[in-house]
C-alpha atoms as a PDB file:
ATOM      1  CA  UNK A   1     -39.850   6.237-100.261  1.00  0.00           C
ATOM      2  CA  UNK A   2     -37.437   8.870-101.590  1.00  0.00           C
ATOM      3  CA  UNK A   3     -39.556  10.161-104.121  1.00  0.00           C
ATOM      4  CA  UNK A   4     -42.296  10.437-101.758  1.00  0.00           C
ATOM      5  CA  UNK A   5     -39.879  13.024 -99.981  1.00  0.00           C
ATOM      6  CA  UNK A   6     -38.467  14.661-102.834  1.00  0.00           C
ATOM      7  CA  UNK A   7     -42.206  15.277-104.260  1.00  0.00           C
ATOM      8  CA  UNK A   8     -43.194  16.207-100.969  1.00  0.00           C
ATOM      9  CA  UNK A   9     -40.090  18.904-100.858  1.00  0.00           C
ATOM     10  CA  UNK A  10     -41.151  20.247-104.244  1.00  0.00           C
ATOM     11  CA  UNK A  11     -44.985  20.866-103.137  1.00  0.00           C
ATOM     12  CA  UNK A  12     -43.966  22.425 -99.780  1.00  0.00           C
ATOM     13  CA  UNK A  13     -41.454  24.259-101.707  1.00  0.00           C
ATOM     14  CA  UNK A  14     -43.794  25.620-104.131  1.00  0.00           C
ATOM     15  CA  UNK A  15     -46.608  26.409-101.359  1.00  0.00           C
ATOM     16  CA  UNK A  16     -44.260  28.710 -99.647  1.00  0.00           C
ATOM     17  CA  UNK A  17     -43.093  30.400-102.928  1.00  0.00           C
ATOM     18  CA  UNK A  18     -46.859  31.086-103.506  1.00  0.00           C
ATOM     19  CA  UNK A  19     -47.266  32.301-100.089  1.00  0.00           C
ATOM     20  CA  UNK A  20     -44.668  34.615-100.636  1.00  0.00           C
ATOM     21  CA  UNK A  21     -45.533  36.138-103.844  1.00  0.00           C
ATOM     22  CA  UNK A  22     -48.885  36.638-102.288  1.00  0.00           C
ATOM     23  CA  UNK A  23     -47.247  38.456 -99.360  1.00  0.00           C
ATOM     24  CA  UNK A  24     -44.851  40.465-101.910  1.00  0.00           C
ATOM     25  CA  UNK A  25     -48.440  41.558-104.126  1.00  0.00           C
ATOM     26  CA  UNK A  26     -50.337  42.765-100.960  1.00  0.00           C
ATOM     27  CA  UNK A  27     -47.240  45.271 -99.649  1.00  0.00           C
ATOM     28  CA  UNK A  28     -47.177  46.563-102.796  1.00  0.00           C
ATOM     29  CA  UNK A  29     -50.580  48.128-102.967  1.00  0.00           C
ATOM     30  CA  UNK A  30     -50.838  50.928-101.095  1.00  0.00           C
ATOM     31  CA  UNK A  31     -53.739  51.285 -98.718  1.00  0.00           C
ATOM     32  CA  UNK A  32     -55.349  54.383 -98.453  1.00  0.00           C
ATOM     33  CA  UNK A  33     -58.022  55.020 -96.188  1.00  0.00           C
ATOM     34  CA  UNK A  34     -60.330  58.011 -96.182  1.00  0.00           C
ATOM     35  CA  UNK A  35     -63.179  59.348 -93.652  1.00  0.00           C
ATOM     36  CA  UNK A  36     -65.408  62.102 -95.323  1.00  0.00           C
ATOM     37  CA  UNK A  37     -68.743  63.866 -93.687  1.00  0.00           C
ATOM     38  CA  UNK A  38     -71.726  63.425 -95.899  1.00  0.00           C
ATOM     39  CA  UNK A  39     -74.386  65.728 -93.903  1.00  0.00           C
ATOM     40  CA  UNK A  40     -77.015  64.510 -96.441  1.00  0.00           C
ATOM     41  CA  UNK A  41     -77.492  60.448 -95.186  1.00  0.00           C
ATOM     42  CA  UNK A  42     -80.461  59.688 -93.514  1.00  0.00           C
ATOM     43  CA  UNK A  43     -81.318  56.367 -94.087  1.00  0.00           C
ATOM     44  CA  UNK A  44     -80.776  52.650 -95.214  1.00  0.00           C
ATOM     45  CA  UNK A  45     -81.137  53.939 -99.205  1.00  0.00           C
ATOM     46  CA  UNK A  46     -78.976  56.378 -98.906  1.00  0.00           C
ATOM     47  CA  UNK A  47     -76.328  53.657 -97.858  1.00  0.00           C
ATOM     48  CA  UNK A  48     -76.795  51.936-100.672  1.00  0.00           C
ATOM     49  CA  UNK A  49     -76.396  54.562-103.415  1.00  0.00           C
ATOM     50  CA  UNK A  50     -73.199  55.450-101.447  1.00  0.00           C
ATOM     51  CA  UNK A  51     -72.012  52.194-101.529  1.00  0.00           C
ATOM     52  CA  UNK A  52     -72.824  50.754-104.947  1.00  0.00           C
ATOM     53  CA  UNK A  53     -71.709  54.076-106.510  1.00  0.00           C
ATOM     54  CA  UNK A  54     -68.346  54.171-104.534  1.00  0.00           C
ATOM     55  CA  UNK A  55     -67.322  50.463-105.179  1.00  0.00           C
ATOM     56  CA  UNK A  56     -67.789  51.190-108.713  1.00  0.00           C
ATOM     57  CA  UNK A  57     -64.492  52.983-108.500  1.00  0.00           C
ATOM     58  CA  UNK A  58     -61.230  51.287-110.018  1.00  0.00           C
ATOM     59  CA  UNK A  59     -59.273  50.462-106.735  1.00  0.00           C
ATOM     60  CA  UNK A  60     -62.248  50.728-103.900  1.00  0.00           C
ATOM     61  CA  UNK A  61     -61.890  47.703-101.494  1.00  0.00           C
ATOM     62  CA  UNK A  62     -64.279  48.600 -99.223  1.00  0.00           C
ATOM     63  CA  UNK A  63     -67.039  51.087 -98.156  1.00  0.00           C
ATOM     64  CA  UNK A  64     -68.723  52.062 -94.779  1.00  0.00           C
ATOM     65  CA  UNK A  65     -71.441  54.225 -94.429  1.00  0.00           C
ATOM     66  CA  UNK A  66     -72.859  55.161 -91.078  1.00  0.00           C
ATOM     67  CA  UNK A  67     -76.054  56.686 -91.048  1.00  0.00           C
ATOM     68  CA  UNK A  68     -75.748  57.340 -87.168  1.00  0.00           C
ATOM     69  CA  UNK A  69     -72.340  59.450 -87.326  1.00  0.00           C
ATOM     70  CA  UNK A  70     -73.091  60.695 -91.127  1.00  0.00           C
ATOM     71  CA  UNK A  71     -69.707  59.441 -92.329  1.00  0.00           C
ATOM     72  CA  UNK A  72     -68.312  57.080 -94.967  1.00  0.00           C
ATOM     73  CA  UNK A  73     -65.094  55.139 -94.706  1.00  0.00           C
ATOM     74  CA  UNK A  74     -63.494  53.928 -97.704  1.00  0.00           C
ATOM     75  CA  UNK A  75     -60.271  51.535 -97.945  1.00  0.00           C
ATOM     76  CA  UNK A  76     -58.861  52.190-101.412  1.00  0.00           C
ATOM     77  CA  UNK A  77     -55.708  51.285-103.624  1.00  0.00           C
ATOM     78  CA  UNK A  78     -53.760  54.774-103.664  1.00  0.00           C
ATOM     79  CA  UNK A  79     -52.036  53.570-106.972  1.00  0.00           C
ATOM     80  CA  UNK A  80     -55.904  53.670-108.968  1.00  0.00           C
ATOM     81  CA  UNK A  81     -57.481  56.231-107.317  1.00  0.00           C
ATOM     82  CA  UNK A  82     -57.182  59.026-104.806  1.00  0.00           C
ATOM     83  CA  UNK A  83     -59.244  60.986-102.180  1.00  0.00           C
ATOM     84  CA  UNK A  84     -60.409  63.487-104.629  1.00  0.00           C
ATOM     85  CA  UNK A  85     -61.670  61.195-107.144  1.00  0.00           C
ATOM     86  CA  UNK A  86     -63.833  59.745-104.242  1.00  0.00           C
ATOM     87  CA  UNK A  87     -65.205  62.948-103.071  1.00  0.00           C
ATOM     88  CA  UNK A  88     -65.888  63.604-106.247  1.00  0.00           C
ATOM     89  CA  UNK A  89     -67.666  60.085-106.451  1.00  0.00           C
ATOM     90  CA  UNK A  90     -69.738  61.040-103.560  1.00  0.00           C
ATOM     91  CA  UNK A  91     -70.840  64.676-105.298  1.00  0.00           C
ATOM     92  CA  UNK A  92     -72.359  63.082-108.153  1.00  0.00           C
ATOM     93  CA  UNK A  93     -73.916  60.857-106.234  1.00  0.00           C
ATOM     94  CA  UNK A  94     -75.944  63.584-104.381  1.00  0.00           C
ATOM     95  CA  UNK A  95     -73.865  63.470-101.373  1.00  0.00           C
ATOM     96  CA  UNK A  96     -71.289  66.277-101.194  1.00  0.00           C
ATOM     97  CA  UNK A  97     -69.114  65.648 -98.440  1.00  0.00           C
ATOM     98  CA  UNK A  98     -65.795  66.679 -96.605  1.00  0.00           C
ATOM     99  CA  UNK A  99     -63.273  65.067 -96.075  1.00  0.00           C
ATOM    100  CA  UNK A 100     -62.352  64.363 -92.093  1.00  0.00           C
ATOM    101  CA  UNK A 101     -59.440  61.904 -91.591  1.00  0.00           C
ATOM    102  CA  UNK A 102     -56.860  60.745 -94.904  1.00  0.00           C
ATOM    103  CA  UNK A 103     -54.843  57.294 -93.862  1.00  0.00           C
ATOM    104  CA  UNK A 104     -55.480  58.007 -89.826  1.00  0.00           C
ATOM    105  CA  UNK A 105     -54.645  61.644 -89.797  1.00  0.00           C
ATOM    106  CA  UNK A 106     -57.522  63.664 -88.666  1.00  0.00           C
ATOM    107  CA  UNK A 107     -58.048  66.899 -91.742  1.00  0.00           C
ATOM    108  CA  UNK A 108     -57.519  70.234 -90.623  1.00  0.00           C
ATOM    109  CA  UNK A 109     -60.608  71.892 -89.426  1.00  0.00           C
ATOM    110  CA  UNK A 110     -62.622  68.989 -89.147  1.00  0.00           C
ATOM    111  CA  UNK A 111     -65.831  68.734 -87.807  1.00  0.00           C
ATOM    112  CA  UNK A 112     -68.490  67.332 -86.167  1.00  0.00           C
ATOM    113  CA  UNK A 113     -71.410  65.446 -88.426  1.00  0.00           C
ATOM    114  CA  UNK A 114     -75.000  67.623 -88.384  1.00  0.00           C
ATOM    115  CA  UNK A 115     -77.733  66.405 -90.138  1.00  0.00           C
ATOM    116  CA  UNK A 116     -78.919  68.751 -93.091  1.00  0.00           C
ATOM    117  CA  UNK A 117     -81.810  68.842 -94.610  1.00  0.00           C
ATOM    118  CA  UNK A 118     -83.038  66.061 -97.284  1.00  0.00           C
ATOM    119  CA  UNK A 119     -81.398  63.283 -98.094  1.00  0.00           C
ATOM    120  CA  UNK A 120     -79.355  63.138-101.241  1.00  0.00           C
ATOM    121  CA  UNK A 121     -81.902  59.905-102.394  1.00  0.00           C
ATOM    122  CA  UNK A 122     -85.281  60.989-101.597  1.00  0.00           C
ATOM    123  CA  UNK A 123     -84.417  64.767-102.944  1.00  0.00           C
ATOM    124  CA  UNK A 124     -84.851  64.271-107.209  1.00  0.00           C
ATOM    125  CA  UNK A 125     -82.559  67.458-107.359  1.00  0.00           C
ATOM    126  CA  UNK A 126     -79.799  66.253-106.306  1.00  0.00           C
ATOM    127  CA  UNK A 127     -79.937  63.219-108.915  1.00  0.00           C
END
């Protein structure tokens, strides 16, 4: 019976030592989140390219494109990558963009969306 309880310590003990490093690794990677206006999206493909091209990226942990609004949300590890890189990102891509909100602040002289002209993946230019 007592080495059911000291094996039973030791597990629980190491559970909560996991749980804790797990806790310790998350705070330490900083969470950036960016909003940028990408004029260009008009549809479903458009979406796609955005997204597949964006989560490419070396610290992208998630993508949101909105077709409705024009906009893209990206969560991203500010220790592997930056705002400018993803802008950037979204230029080759064939959707130039501006950036509207950086980590919940809104950017200065910000915008509303407006739709213009073709969209960066039905227009062979821009590829």
């Amino acid at each position: 019976m007592h080495k059911k309880r000291i094996i039973s310590s030791v597990i629980i003990s190491a559970l909560l030592i996991v749980l804790a490093a797990m806790f310790v690794v998350a705070s330490e990677s900083p969470a950036g989140r960016a909003e940028y206006l990408v004029p260009r999206i008009t549809c479903g493909a458009c979406v796609q390219v955005i997204t597949a091209d964006l989560e490419k990226l070396a610290g992208v942990s998630k993508v949101e494109v909105d077709v409705a609004t024009t906009t893209v949300k990206v969560a991203f590890d500010e220790k592997r990558t930056d705002a400018g890189e993803i802008a950037l990102a979204l230029n080759q891509s064939g959707y130039p963009g501006s950036i509207v909100a950086l980590n919940g602040r809104t950017a200065p002289g910000a915008v509303a969306a407006k739709k213009a002209g073709g969209c960066g993946c039905c227009d062979p230019t821009t590829r």
